[in-house]
PDB file of N, CA and C in Angstrom:
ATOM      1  N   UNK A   1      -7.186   7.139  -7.687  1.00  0.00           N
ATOM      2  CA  UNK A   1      -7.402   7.127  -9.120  1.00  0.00           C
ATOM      3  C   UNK A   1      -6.573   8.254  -9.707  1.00  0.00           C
ATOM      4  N   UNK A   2      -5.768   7.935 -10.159  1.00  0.00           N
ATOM      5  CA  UNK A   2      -4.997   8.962 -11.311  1.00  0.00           C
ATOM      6  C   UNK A   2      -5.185   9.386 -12.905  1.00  0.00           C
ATOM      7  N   UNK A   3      -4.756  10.861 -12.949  1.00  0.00           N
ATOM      8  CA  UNK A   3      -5.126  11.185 -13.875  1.00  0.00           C
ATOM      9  C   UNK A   3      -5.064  10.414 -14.963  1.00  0.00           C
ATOM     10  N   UNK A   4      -4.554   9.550 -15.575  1.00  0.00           N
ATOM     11  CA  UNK A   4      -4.527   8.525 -16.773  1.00  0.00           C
ATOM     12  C   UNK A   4      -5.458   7.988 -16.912  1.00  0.00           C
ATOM     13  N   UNK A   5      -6.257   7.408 -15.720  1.00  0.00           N
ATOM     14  CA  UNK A   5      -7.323   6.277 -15.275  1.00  0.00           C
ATOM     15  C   UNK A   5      -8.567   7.010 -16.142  1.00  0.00           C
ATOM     16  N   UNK A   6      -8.882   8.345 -15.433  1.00  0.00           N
ATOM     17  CA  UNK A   6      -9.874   9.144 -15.971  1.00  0.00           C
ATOM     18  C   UNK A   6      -9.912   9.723 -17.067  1.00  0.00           C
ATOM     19  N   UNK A   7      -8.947   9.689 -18.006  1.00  0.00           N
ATOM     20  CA  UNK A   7      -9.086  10.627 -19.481  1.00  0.00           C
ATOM     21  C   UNK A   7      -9.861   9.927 -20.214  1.00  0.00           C
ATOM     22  N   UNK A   8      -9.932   8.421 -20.379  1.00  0.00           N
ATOM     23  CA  UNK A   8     -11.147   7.810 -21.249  1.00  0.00           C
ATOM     24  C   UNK A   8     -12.486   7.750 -20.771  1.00  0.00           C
ATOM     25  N   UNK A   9     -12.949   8.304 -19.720  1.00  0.00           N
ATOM     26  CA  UNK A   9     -14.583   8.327 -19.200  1.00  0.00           C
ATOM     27  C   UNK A   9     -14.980   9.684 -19.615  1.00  0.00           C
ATOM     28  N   UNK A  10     -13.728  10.513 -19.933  1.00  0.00           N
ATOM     29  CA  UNK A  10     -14.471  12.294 -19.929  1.00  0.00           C
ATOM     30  C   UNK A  10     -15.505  12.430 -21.697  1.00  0.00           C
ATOM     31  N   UNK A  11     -16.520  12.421 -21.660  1.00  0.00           N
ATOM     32  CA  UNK A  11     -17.291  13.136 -22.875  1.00  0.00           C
ATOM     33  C   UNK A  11     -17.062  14.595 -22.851  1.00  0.00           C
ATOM     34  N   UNK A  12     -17.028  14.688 -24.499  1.00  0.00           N
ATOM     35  CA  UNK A  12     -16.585  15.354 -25.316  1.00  0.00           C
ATOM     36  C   UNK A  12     -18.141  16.489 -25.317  1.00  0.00           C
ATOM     37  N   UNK A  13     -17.519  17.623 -25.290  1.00  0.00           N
ATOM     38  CA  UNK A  13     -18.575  18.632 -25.180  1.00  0.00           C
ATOM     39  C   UNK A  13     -19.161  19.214 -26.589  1.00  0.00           C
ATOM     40  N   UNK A  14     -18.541  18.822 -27.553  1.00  0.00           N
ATOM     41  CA  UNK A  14     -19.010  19.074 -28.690  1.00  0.00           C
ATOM     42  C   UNK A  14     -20.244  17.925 -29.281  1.00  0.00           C
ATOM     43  N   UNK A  15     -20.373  16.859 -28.953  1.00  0.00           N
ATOM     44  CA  UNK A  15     -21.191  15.926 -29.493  1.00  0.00           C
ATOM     45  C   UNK A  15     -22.168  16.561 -29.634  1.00  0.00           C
ATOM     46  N   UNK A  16     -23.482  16.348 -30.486  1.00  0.00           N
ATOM     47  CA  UNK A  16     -24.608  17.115 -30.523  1.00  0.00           C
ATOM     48  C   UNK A  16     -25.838  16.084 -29.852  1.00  0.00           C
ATOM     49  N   UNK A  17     -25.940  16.497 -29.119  1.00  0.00           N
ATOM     50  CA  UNK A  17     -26.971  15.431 -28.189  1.00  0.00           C
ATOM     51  C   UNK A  17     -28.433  15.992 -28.924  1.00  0.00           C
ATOM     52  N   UNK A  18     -29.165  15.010 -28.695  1.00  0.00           N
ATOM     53  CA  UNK A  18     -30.610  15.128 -28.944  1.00  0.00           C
ATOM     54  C   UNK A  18     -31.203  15.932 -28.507  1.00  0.00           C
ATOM     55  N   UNK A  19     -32.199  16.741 -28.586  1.00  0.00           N
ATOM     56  CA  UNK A  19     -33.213  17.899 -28.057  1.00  0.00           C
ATOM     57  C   UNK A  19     -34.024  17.088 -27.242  1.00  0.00           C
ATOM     58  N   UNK A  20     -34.543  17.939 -26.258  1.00  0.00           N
ATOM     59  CA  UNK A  20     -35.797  16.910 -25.417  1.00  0.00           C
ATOM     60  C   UNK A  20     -36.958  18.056 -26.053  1.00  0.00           C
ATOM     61  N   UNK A  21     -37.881  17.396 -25.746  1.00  0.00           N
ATOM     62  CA  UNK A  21     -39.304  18.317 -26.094  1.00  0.00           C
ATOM     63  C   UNK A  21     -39.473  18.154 -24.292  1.00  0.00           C
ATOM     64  N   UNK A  22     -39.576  19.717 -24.124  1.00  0.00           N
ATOM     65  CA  UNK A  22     -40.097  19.974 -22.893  1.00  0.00           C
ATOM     66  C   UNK A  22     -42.070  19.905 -22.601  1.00  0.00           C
ATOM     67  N   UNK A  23     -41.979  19.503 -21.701  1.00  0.00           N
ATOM     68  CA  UNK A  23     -43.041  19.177 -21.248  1.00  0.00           C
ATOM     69  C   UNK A  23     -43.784  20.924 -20.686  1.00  0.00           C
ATOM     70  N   UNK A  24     -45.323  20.781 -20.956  1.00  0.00           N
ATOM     71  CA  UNK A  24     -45.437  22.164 -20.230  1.00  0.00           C
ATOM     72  C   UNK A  24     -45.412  22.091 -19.108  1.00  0.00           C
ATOM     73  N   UNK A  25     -45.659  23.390 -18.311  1.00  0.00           N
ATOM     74  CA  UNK A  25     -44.612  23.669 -16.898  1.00  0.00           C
ATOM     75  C   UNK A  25     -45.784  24.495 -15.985  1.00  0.00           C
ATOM     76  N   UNK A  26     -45.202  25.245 -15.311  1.00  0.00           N
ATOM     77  CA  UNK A  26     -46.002  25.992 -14.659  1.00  0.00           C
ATOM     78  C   UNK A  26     -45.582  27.782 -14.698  1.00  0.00           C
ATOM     79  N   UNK A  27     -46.655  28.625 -15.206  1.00  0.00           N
ATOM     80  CA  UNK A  27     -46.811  29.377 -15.786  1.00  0.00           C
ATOM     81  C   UNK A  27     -46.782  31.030 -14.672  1.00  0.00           C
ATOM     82  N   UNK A  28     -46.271  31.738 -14.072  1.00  0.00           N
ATOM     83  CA  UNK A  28     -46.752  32.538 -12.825  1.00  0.00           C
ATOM     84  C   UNK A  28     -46.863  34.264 -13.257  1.00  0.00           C
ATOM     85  N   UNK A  29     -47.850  34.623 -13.365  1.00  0.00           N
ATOM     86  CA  UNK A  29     -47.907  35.893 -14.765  1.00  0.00           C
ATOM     87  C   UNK A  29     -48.783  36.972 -13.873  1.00  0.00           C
ATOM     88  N   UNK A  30     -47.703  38.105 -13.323  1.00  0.00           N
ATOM     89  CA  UNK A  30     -48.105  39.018 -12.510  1.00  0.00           C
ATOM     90  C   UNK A  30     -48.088  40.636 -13.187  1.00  0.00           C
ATOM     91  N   UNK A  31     -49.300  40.857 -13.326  1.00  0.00           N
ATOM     92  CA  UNK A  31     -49.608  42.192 -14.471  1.00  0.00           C
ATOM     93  C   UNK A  31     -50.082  43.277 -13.294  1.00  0.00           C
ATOM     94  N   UNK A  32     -49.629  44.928 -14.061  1.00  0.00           N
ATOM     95  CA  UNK A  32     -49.936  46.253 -13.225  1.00  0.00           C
ATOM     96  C   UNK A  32     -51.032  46.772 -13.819  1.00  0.00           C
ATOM     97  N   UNK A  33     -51.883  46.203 -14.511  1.00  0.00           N
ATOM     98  CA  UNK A  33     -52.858  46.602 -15.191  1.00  0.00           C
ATOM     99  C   UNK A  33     -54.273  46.263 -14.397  1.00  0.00           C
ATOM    100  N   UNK A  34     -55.169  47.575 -14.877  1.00  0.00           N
ATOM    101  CA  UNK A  34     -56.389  47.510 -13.915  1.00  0.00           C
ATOM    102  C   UNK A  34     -56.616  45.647 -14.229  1.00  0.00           C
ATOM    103  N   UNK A  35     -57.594  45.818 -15.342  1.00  0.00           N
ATOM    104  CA  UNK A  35     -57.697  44.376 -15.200  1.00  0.00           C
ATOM    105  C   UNK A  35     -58.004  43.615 -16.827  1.00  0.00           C
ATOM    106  N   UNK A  36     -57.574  44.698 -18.136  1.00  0.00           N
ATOM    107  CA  UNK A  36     -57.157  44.040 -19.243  1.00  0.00           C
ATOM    108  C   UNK A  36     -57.086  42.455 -19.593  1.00  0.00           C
ATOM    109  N   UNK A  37     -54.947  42.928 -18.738  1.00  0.00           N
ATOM    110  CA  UNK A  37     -54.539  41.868 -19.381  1.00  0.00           C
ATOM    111  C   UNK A  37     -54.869  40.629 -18.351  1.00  0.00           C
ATOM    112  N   UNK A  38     -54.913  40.700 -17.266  1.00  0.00           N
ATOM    113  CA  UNK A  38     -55.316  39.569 -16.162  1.00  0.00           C
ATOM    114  C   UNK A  38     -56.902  39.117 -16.922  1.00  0.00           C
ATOM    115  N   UNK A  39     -57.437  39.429 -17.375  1.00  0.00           N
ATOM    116  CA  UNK A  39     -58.755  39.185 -18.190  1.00  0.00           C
ATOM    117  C   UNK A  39     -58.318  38.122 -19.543  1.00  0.00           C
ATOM    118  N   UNK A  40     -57.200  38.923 -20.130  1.00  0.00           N
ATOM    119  CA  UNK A  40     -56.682  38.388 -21.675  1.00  0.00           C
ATOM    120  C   UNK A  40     -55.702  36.802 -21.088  1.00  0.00           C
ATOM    121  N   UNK A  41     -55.097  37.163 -19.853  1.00  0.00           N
ATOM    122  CA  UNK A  41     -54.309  35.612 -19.826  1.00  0.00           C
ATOM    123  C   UNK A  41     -55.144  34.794 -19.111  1.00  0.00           C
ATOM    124  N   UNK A  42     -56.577  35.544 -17.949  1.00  0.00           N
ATOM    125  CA  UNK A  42     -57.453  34.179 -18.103  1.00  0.00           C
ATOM    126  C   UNK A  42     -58.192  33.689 -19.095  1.00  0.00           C
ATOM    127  N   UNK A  43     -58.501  34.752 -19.942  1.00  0.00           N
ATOM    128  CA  UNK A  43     -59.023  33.912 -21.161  1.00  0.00           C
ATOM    129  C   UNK A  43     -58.530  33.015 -21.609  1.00  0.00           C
ATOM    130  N   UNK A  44     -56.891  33.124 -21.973  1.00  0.00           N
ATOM    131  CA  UNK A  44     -55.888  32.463 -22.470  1.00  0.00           C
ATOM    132  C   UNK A  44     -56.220  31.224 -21.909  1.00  0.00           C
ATOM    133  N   UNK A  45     -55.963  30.655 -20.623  1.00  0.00           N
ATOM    134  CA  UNK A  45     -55.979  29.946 -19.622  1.00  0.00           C
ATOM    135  C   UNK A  45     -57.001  29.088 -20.014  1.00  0.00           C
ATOM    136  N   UNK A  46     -58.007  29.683 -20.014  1.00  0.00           N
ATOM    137  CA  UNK A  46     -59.659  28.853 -20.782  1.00  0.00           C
ATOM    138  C   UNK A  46     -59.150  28.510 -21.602  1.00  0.00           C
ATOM    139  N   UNK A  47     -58.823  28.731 -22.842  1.00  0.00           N
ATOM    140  CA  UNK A  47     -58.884  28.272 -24.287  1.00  0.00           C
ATOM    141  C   UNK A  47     -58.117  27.480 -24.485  1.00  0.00           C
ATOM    142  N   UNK A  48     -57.297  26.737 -23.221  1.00  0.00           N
ATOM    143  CA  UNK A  48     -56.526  25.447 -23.147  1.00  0.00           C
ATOM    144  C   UNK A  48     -57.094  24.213 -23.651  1.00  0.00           C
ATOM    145  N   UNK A  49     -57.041  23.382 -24.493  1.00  0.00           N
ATOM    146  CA  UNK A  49     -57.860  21.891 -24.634  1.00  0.00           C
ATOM    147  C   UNK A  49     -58.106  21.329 -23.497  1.00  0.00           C
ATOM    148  N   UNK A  50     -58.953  20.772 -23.285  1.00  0.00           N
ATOM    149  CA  UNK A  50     -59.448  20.131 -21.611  1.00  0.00           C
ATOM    150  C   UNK A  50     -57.792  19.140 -21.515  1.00  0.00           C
ATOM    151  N   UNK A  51     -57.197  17.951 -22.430  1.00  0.00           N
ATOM    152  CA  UNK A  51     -56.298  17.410 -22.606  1.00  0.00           C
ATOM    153  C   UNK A  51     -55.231  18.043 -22.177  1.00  0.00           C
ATOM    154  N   UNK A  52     -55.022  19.298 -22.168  1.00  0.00           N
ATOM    155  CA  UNK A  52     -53.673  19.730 -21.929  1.00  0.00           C
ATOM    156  C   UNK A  52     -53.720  20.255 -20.905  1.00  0.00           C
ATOM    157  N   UNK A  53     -54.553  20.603 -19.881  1.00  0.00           N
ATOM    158  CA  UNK A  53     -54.729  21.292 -18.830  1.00  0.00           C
ATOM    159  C   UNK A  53     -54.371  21.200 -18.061  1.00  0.00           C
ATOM    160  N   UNK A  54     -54.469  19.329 -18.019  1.00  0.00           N
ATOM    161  CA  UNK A  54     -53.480  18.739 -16.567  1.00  0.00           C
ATOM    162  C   UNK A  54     -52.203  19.176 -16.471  1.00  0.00           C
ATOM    163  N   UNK A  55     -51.071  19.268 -17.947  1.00  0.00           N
ATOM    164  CA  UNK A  55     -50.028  19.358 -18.580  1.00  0.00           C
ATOM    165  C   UNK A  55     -49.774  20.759 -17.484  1.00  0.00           C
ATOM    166  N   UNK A  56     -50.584  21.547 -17.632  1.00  0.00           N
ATOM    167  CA  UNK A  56     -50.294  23.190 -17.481  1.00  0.00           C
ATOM    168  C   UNK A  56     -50.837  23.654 -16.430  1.00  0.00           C
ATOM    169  N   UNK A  57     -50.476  24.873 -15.988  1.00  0.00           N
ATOM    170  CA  UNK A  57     -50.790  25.750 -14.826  1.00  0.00           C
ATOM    171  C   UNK A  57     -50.741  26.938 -15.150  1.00  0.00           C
ATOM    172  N   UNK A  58     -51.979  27.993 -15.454  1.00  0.00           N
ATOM    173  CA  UNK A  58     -51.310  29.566 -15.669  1.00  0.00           C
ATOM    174  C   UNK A  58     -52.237  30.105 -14.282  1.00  0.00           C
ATOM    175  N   UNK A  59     -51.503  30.897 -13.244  1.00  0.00           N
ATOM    176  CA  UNK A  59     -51.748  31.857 -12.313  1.00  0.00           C
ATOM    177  C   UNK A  59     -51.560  32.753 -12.807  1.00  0.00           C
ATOM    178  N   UNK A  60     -52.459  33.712 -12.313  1.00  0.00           N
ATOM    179  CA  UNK A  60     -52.994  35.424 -13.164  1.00  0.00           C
ATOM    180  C   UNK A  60     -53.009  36.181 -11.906  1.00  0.00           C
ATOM    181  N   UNK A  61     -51.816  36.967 -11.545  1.00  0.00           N
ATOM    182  CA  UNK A  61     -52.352  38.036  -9.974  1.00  0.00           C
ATOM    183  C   UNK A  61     -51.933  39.336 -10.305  1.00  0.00           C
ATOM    184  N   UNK A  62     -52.873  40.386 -10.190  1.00  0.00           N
ATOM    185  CA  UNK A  62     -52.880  41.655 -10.031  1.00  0.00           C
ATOM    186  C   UNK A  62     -52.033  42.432  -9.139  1.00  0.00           C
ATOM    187  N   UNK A  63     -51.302  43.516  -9.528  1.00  0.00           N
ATOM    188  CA  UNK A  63     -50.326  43.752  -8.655  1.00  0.00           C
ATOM    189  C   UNK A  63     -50.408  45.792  -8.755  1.00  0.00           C
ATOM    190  N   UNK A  64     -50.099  46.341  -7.882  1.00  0.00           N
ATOM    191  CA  UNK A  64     -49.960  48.479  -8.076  1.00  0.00           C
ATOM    192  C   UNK A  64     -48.846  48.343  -7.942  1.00  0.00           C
ATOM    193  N   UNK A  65     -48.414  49.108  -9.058  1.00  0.00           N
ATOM    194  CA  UNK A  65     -47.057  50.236  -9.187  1.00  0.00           C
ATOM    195  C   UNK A  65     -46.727  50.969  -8.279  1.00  0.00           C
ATOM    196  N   UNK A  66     -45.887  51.437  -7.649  1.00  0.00           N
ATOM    197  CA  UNK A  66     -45.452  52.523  -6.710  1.00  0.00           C
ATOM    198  C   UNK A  66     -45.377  53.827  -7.425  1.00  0.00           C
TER     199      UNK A  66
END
């Protein structure tokens, strides 16, 4: 296949393609704090709609500073 063959298949990098709406994901949230904020993002975690929960994943792990 020579270069001629291929210049009409190449897309153009400027087109403005559509946005996707990302789906939620999985969440991995490692804090140095006694136990605050690991408290504040399981709360977070709770206050998910039962509906969206499946959608999501938040892990909360405690970690010491050196």
């Amino acid at each position: 296949m020579g270069l001629n063959e291929r210049k009409g298949a190449r897309r153009d990098r400027n087109i403005n393609r559509s946005t996707r709406v990302p789906r939620f994901g999985y969440y991995l949230i490692i804090t140095d704090t006694d136990e605050t904020e690991k408290n504040y993002f399981e709360g977070l975690r709770d206050s998910i709609p039962e509906e969206l929960k499946s959608n999501i994943a938040i892990r909360v792990y405690e970690t010491k500073t050196v």
